[in-house]
C-alpha atoms as a PDB file:
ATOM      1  CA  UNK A   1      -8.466  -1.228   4.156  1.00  0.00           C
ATOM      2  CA  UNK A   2      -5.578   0.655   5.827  1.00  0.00           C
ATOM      3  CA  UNK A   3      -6.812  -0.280   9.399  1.00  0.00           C
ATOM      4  CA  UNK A   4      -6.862  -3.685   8.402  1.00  0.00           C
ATOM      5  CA  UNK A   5      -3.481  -3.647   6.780  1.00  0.00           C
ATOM      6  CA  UNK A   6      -2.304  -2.182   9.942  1.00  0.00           C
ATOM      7  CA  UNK A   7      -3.977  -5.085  11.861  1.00  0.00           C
ATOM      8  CA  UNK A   8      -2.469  -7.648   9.962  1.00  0.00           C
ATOM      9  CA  UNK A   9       0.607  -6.634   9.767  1.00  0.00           C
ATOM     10  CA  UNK A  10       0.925  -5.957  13.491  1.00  0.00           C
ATOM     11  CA  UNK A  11      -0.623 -10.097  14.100  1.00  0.00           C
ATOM     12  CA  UNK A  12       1.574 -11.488  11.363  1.00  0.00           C
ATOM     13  CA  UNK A  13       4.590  -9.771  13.060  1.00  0.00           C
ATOM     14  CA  UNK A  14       3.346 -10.903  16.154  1.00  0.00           C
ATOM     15  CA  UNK A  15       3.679 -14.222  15.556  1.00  0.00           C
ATOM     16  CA  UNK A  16       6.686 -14.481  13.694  1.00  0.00           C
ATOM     17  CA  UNK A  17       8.349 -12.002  16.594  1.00  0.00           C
ATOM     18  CA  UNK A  18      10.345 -10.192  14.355  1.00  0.00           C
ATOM     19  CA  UNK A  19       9.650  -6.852  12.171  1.00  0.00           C
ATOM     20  CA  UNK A  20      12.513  -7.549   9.967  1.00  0.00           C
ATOM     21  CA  UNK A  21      10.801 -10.645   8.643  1.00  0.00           C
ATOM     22  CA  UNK A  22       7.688  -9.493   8.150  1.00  0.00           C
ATOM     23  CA  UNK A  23       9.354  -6.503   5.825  1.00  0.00           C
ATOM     24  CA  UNK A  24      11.718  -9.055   4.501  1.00  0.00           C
ATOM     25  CA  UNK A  25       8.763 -10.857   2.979  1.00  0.00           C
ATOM     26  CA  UNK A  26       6.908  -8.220   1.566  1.00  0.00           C
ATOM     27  CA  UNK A  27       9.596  -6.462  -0.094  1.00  0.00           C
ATOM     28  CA  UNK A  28      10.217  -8.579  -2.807  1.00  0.00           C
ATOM     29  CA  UNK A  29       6.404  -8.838  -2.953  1.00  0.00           C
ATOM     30  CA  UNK A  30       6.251  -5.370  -4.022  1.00  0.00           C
ATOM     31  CA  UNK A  31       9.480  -5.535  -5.953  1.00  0.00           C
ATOM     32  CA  UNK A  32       7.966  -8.282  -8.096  1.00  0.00           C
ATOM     33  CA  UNK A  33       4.820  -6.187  -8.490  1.00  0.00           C
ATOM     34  CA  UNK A  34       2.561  -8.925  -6.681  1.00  0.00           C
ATOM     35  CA  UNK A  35       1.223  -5.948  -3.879  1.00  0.00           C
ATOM     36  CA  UNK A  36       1.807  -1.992  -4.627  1.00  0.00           C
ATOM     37  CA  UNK A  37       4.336   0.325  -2.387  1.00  0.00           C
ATOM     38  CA  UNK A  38       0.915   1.798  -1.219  1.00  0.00           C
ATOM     39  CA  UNK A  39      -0.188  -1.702   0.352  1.00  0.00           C
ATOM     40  CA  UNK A  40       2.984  -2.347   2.137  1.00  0.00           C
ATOM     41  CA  UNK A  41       2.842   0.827   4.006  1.00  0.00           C
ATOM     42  CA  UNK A  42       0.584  -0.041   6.485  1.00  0.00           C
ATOM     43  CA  UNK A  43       1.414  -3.423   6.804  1.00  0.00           C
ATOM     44  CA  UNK A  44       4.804  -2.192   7.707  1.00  0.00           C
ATOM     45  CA  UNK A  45       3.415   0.068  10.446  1.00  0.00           C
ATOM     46  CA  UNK A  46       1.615  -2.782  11.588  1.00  0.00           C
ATOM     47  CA  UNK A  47       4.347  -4.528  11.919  1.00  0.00           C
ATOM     48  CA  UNK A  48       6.498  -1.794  13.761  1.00  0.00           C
ATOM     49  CA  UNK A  49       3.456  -2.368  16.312  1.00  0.00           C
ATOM     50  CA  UNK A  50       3.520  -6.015  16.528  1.00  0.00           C
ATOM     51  CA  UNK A  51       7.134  -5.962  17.512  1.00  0.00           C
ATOM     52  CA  UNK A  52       6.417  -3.976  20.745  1.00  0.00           C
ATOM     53  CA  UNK A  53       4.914  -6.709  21.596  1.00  0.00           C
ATOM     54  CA  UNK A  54       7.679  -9.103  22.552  1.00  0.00           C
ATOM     55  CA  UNK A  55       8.944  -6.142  24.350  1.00  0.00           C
ATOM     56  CA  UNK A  56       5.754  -5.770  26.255  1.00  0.00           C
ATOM     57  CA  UNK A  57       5.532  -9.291  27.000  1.00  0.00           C
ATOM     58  CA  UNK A  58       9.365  -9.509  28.255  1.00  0.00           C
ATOM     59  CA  UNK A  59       8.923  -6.638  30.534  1.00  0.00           C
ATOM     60  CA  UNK A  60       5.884  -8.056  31.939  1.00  0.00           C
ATOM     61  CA  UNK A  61       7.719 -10.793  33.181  1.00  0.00           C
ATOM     62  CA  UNK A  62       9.817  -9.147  35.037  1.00  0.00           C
ATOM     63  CA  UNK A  63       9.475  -7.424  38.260  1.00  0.00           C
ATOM     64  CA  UNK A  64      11.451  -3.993  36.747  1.00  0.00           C
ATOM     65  CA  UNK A  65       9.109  -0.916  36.388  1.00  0.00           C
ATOM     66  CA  UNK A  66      11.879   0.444  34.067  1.00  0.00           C
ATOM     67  CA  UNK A  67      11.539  -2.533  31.538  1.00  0.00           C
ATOM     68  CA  UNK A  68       7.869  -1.981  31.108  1.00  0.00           C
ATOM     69  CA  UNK A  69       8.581   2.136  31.057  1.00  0.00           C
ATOM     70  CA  UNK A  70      10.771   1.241  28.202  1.00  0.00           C
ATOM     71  CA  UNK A  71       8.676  -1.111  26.358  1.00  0.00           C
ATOM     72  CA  UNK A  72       5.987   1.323  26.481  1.00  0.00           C
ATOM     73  CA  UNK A  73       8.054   3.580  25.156  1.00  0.00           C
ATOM     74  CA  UNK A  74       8.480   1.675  22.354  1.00  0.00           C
ATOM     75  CA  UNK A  75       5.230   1.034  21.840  1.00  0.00           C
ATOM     76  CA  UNK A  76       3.906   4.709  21.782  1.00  0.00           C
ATOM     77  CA  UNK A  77       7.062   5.729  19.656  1.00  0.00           C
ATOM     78  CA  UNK A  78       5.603   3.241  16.989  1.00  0.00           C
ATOM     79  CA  UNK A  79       2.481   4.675  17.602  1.00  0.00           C
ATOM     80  CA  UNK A  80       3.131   8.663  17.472  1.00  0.00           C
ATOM     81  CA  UNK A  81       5.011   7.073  13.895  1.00  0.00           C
ATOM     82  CA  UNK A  82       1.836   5.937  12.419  1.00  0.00           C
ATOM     83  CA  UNK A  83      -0.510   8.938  13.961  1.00  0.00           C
ATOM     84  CA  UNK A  84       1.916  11.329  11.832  1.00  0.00           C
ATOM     85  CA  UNK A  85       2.852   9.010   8.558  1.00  0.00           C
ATOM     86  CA  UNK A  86      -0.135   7.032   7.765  1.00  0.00           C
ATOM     87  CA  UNK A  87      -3.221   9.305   8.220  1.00  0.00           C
ATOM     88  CA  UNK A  88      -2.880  12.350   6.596  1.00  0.00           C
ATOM     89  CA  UNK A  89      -2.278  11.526   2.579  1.00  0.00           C
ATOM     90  CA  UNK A  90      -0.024  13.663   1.988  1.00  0.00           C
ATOM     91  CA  UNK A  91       1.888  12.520   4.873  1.00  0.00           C
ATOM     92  CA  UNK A  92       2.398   9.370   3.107  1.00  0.00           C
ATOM     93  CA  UNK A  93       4.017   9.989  -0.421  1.00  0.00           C
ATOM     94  CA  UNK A  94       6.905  11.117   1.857  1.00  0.00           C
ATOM     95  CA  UNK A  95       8.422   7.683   3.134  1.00  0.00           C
ATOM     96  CA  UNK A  96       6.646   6.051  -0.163  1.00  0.00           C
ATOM     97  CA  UNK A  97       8.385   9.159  -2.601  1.00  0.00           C
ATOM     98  CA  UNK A  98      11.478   8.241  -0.671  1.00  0.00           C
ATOM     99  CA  UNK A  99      11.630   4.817  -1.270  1.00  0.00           C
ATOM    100  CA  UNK A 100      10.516   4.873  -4.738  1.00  0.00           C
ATOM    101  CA  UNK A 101      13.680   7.481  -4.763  1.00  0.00           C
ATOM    102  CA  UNK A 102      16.012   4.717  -2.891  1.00  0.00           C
ATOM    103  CA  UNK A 103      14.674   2.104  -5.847  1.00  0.00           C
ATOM    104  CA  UNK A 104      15.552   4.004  -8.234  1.00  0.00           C
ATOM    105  CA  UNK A 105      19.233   4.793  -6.926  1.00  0.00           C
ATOM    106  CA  UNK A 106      19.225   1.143  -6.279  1.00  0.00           C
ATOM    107  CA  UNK A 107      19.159   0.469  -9.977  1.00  0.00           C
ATOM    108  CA  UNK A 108      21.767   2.674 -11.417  1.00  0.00           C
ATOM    109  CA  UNK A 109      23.992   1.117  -9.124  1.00  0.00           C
ATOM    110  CA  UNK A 110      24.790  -1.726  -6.933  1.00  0.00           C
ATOM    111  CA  UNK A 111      27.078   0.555  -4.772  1.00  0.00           C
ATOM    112  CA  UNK A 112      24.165   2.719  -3.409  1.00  0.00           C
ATOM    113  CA  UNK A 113      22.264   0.177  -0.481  1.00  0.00           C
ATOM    114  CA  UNK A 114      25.230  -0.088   1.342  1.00  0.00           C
ATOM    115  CA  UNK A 115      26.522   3.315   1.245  1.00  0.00           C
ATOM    116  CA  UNK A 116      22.828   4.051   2.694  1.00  0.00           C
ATOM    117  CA  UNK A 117      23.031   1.524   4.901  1.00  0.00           C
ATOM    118  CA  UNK A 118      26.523   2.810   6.308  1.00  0.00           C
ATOM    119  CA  UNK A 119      24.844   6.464   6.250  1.00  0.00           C
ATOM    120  CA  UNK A 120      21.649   6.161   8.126  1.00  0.00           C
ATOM    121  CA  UNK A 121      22.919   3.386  10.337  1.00  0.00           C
ATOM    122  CA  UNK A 122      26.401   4.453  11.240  1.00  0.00           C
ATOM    123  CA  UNK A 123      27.158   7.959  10.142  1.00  0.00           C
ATOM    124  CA  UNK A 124      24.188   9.657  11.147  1.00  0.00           C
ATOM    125  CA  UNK A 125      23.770   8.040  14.216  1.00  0.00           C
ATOM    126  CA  UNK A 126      27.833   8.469  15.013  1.00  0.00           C
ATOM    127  CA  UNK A 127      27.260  12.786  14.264  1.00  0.00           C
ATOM    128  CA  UNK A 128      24.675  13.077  16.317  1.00  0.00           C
ATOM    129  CA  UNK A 129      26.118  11.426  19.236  1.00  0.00           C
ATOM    130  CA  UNK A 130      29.024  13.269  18.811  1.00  0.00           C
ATOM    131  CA  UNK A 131      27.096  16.926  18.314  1.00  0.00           C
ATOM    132  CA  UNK A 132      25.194  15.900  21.398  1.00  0.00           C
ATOM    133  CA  UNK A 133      28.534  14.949  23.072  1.00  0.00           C
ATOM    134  CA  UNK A 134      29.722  18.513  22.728  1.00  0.00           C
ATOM    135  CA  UNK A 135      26.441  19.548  25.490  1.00  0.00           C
ATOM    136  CA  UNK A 136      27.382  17.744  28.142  1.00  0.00           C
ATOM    137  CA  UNK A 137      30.887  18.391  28.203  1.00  0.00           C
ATOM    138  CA  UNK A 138      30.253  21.550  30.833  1.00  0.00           C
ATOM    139  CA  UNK A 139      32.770  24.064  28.830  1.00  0.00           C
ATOM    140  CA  UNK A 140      31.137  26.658  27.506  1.00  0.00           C
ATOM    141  CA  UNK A 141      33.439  26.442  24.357  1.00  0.00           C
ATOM    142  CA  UNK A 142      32.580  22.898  23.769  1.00  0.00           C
ATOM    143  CA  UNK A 143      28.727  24.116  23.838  1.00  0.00           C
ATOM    144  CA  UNK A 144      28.772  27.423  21.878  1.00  0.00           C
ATOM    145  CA  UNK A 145      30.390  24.886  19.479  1.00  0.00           C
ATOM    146  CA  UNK A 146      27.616  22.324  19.476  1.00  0.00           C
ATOM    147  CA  UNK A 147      25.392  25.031  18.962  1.00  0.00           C
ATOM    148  CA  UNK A 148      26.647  26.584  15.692  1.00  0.00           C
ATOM    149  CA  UNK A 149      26.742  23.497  14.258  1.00  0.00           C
ATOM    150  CA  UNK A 150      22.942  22.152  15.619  1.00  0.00           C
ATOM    151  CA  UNK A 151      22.613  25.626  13.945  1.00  0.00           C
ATOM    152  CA  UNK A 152      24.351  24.850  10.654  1.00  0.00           C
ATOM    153  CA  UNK A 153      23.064  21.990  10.093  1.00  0.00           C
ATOM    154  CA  UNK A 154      19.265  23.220  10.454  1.00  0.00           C
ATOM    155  CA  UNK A 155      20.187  25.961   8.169  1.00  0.00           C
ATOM    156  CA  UNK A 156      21.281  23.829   5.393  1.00  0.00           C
ATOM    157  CA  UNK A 157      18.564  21.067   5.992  1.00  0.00           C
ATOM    158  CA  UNK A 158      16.176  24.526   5.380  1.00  0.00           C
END
């Protein structure tokens, strides 16, 4: 049933040409109890598949080698994704734990999706490009900083 999920979800996505719809769908699907948290999972990853596939097709269009390196990329990093997550079963309660978790949060208060949001999609992202901006900056201050921090933060994620 999983592989077939993961089918699915990968065509469905394929022809609608967009990830975020096919998600957008099922998550009031599971939020009104009409499919479990367990059966969106792979459909999900299925979809994550099916939108390399505009990607794929836009790069093969085109005479670059680099577009169809990165759309490849792509692909396999949705790939490598699903050959870690989905197999192994204990592998799985993590993203499903975590968004049971999220739920939860979500329901003692209406403040919490966009402060994740803003987190994972801003903060985050804005840290890391500035810990990783510290590297490259060819002082050796600058680096020995980046470092106790990349070091720091490991330490407390531990």
């Amino acid at each position: 049933p999983g592989i077939f999920a993961l089918v699915i979800g990968a065509a469905v996505t394929v022809l609608v040409q967009s990830s975020s719809i096919t998600t957008s769908v099922l998550t009031p699907l599971v939020g009104l109890g009409v499919i479990q948290l367990e059966q969106m999972l792979p459909l999900t990853l299925g979809a994550n598949i099916g939108t390399t596939v505009t990607g794929l097709l836009a790069s093969l269009v085109s005479d670059s080698v680099a577009a169809l390196q990165v759309a490849l990329c792509h692909l396999f990093f949705n790939i490598s994704g699903i050959i870690i997550w989905y197999p192994i079963p204990f592998m799985r309660k993590i993203p499903l734990n975590g968004a049971r978790e999220l739920g939860k949060w979500t329901r003692r208060s209406k403040a919490i999706p966009p402060i994740y949001i803003i987190t994972v999609f801003f903060i985050c992202p804005l840290l890391l490009l500035g810990i990783s901006e510290l590297f490259v900056q060819q002082k050796v201050g600058w680096t020995v900083l980046g470092t106790i921090i990349v070091v720091a933060v490991f330490l407390g994620i531990i």
